[in-house]
N, C-alpha and C. Protein backbone atom coordinates (compact mmCIF):
# COMPACT_ATOMS: atom_id res chain seq x y z
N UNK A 1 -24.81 15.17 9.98
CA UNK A 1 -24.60 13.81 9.51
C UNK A 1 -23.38 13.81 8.59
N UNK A 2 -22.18 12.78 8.88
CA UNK A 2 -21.25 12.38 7.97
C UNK A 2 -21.63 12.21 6.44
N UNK A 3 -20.89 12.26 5.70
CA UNK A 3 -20.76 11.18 4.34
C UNK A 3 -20.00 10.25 4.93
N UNK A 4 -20.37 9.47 3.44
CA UNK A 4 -19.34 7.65 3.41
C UNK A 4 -18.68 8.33 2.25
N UNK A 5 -16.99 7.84 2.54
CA UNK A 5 -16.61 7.67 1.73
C UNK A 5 -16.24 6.55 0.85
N UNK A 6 -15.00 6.67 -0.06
CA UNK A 6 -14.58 5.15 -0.81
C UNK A 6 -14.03 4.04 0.22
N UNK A 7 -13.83 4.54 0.78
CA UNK A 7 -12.95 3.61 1.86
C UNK A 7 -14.15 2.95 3.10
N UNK A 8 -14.91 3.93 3.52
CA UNK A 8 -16.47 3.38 4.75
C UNK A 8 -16.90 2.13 3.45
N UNK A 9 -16.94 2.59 1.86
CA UNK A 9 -17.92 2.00 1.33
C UNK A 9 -17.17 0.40 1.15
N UNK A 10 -15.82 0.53 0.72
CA UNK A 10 -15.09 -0.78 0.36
C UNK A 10 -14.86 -1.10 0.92
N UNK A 11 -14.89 -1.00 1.97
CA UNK A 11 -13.72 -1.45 3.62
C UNK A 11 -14.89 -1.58 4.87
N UNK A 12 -16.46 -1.60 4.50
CA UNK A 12 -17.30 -1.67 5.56
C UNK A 12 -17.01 -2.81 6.43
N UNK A 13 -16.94 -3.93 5.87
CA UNK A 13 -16.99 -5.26 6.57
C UNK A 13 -15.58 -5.86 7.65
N UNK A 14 -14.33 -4.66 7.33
CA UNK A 14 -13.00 -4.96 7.90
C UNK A 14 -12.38 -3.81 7.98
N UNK A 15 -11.21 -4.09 8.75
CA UNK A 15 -10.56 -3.51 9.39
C UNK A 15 -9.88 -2.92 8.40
N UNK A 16 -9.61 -1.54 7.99
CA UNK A 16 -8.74 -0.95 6.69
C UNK A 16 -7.38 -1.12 6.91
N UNK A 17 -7.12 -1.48 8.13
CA UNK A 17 -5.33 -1.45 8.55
C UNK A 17 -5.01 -2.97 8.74
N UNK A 18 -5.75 -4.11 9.00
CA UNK A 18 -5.06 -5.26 9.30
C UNK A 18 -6.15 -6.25 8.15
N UNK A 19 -7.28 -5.91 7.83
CA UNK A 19 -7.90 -6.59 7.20
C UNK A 19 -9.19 -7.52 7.98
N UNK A 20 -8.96 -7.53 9.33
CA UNK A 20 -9.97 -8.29 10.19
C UNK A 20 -11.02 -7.94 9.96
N UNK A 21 -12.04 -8.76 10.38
CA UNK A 21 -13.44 -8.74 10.29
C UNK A 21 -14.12 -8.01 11.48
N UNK A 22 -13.37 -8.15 12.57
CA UNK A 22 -13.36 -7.55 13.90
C UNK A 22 -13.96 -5.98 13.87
N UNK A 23 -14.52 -5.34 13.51
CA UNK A 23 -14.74 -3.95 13.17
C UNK A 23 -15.20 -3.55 15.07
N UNK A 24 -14.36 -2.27 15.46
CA UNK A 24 -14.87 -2.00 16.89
C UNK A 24 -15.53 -0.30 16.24
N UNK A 25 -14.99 0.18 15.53
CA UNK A 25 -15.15 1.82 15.60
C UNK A 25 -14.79 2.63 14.11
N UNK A 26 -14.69 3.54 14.31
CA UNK A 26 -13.85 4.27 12.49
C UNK A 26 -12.91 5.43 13.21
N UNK A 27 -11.75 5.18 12.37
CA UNK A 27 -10.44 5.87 12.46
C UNK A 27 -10.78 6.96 11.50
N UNK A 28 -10.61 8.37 12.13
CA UNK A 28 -10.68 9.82 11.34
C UNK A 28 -9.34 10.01 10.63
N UNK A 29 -8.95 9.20 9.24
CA UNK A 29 -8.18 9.85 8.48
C UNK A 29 -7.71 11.01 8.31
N UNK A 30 -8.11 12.21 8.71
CA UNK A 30 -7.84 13.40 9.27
C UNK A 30 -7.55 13.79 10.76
N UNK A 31 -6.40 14.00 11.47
CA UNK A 31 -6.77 14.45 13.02
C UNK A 31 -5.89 15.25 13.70
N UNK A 32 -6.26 15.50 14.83
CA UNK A 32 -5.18 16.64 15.26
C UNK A 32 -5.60 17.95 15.34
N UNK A 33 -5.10 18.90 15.80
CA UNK A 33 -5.51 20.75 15.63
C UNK A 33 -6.49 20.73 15.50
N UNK A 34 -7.78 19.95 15.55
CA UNK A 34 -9.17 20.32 16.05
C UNK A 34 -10.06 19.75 14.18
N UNK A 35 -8.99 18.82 13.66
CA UNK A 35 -9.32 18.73 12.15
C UNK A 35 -10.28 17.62 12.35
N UNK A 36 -10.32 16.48 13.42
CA UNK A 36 -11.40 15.61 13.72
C UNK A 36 -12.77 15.65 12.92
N UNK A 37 -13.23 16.93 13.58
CA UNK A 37 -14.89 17.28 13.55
C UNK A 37 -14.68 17.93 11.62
N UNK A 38 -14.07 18.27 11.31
CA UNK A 38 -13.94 18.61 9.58
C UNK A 38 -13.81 17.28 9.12
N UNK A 39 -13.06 16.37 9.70
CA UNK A 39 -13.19 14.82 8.87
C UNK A 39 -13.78 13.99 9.32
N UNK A 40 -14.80 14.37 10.50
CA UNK A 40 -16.46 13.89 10.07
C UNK A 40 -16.96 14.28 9.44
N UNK A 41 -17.27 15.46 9.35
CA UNK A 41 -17.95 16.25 8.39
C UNK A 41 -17.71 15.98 6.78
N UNK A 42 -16.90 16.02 6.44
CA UNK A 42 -16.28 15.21 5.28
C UNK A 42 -16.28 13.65 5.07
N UNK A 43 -16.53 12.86 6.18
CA UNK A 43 -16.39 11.69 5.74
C UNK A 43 -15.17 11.12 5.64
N UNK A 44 -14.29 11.36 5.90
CA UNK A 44 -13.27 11.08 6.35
C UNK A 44 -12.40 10.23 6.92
N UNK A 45 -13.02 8.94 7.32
CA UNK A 45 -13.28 7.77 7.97
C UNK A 45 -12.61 6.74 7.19
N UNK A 46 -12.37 5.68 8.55
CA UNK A 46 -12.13 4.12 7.77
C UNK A 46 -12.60 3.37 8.80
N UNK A 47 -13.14 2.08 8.69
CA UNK A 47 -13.50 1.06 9.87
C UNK A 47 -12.36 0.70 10.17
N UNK A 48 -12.40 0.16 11.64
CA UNK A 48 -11.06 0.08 11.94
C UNK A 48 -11.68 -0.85 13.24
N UNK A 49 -10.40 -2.06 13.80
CA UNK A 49 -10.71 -3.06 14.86
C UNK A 49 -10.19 -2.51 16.05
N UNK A 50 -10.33 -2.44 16.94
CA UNK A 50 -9.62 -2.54 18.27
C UNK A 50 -8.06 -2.64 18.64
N UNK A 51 -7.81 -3.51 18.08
CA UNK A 51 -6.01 -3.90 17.86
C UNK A 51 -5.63 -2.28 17.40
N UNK A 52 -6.09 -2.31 15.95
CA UNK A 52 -5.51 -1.45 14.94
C UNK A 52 -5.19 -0.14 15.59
N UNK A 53 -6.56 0.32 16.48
CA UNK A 53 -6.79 1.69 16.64
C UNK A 53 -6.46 1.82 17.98
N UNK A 54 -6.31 1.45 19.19
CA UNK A 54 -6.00 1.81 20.47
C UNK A 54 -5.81 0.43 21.53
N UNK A 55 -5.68 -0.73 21.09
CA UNK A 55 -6.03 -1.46 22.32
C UNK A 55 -4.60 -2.28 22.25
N UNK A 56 -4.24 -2.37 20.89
CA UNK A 56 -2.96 -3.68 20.44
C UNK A 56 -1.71 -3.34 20.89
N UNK A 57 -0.40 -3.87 20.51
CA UNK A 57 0.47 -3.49 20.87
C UNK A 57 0.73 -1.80 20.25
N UNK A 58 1.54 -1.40 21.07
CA UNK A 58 2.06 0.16 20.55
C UNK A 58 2.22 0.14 19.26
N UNK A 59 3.45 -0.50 18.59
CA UNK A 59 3.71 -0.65 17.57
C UNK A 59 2.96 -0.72 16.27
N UNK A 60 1.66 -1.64 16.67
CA UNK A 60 0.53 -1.74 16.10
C UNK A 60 -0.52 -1.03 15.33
N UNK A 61 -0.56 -0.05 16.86
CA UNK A 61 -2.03 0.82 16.35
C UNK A 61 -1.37 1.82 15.61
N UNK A 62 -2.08 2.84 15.13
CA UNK A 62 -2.21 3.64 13.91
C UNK A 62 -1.58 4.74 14.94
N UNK A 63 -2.28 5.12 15.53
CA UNK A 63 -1.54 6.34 16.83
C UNK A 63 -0.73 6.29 17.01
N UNK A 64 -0.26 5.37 17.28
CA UNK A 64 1.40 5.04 17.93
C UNK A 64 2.67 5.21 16.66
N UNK A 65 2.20 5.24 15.53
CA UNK A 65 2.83 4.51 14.31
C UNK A 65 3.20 5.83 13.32
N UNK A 66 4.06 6.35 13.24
CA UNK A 66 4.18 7.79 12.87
C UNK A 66 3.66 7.52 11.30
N UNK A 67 4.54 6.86 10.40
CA UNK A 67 3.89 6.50 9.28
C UNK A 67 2.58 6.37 8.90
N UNK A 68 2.00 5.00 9.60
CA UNK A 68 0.50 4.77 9.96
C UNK A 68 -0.13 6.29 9.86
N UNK A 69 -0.04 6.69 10.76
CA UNK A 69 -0.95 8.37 10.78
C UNK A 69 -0.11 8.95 10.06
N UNK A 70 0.88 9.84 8.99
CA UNK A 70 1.55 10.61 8.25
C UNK A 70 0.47 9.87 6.67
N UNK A 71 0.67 8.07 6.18
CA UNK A 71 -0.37 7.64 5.36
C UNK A 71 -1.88 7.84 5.65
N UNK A 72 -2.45 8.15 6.69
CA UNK A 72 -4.24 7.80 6.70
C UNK A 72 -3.66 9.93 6.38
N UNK A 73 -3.34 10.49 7.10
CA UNK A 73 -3.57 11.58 6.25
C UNK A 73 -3.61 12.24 5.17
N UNK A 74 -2.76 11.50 3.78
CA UNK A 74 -2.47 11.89 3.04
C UNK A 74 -3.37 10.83 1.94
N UNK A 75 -3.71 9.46 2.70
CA UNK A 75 -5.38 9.25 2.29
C UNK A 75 -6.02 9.90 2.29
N UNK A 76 -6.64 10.61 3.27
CA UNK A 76 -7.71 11.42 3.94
C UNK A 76 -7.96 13.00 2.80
N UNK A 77 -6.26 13.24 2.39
CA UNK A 77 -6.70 14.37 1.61
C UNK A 77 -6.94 13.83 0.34
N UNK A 78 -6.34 13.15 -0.07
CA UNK A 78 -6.82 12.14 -1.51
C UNK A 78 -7.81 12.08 -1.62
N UNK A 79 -9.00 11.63 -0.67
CA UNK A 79 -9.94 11.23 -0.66
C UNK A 79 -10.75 12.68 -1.22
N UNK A 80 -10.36 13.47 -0.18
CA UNK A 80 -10.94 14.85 -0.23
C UNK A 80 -10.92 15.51 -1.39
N UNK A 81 -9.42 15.30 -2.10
CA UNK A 81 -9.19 16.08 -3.77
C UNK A 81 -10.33 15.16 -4.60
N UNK A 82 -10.07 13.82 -4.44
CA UNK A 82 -11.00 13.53 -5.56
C UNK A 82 -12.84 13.34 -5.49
N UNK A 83 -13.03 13.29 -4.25
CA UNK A 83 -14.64 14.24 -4.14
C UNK A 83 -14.61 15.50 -4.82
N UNK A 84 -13.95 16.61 -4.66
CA UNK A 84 -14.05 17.63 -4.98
C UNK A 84 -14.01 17.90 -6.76
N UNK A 85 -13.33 16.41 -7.20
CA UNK A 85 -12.60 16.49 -8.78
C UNK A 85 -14.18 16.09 -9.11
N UNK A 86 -14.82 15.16 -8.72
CA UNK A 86 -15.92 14.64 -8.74
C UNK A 86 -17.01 15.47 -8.78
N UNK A 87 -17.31 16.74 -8.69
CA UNK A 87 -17.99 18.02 -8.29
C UNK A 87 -17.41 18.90 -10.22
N UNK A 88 -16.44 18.58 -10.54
CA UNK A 88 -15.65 19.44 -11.58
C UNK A 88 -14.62 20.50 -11.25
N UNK A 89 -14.56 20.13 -10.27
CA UNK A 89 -13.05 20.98 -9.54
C UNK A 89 -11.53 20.54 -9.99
N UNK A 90 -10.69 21.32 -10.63
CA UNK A 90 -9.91 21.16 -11.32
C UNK A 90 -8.91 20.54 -9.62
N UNK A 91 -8.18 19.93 -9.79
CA UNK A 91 -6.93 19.19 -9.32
C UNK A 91 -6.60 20.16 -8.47
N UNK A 92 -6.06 21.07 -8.88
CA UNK A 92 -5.10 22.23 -8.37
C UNK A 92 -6.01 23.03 -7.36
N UNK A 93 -7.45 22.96 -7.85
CA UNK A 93 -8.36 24.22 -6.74
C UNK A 93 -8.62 22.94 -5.93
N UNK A 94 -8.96 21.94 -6.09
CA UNK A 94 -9.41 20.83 -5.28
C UNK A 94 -8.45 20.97 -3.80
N UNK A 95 -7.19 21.15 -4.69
CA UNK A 95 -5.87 20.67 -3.18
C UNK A 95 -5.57 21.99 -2.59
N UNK A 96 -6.19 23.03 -3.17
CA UNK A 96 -6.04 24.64 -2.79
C UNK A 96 -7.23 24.53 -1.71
N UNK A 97 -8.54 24.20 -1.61
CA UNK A 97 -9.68 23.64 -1.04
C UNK A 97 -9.17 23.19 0.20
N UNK A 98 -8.75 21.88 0.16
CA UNK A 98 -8.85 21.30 1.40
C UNK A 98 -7.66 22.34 2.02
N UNK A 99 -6.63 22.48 1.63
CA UNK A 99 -5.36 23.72 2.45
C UNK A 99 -5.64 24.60 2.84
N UNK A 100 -7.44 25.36 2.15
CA UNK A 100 -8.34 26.29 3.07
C UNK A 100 -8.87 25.69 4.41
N UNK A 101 -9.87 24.64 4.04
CA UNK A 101 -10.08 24.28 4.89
C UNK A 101 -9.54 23.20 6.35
N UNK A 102 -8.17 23.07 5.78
CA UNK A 102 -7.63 21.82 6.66
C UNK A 102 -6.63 23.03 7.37
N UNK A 103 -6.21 23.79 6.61
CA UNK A 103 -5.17 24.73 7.43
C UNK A 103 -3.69 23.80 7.03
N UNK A 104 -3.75 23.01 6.00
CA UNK A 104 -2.40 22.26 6.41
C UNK A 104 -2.31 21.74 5.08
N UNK A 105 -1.24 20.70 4.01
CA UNK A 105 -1.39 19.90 3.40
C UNK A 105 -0.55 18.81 3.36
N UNK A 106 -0.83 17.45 3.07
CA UNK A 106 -0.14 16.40 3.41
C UNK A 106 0.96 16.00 2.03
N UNK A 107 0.96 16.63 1.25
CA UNK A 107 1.81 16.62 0.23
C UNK A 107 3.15 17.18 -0.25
């Protein structure tokens, strides 16, 4: 089973990328190289509409949008440092943490 994070919790009712009410699915703020299933596991998530995430114009969705995905990742580890700060994990081991476990860092 996932966690919720700040974003599942504030952003339940809409779309985190356009604001709609439209909710079809949740966008893994983390993805790629097999990091998916770690940012379920983490919670990792945002609600997200149809348009946003695969159906709208190219330009649109988050996939298509180099920025779009370069920002939900560097959400995604944010999110992750400050769970971990939240635990009493100093800043520095927090972002040492996810670079264990992500294999990567967005910073």
């Amino acid at each position: 089973m996932s966690k919720s994070t700040v974003v599942q919790d504030a952003y339940k009712d809409y779309c985190f990328f356009c604001g709609t009410a439209n909710i079809s699915g949740e966008h893994h703020l983390i993805f790629g190289n097999g990091r998916r299933k770690l940012a379920e596991e983490d919670g990792l998530k945002a609600p997200i509409c149809g348009k946003c995430h695969t159906m709208g114009e190219k330009v649109g969705r988050v996939h298509d949008n180099s920025m779009a995905e370069k920002l939900s990742k560097m959400l995604g580890q944010a999110i992750y440092e400050r769970n971990e700060c939240t635990k009493g994990v100093s800043l520095d081991d927090a972002r040492e943490n996810f670079r264990k476990r992500y294999n990567v860092s967005f910073w």
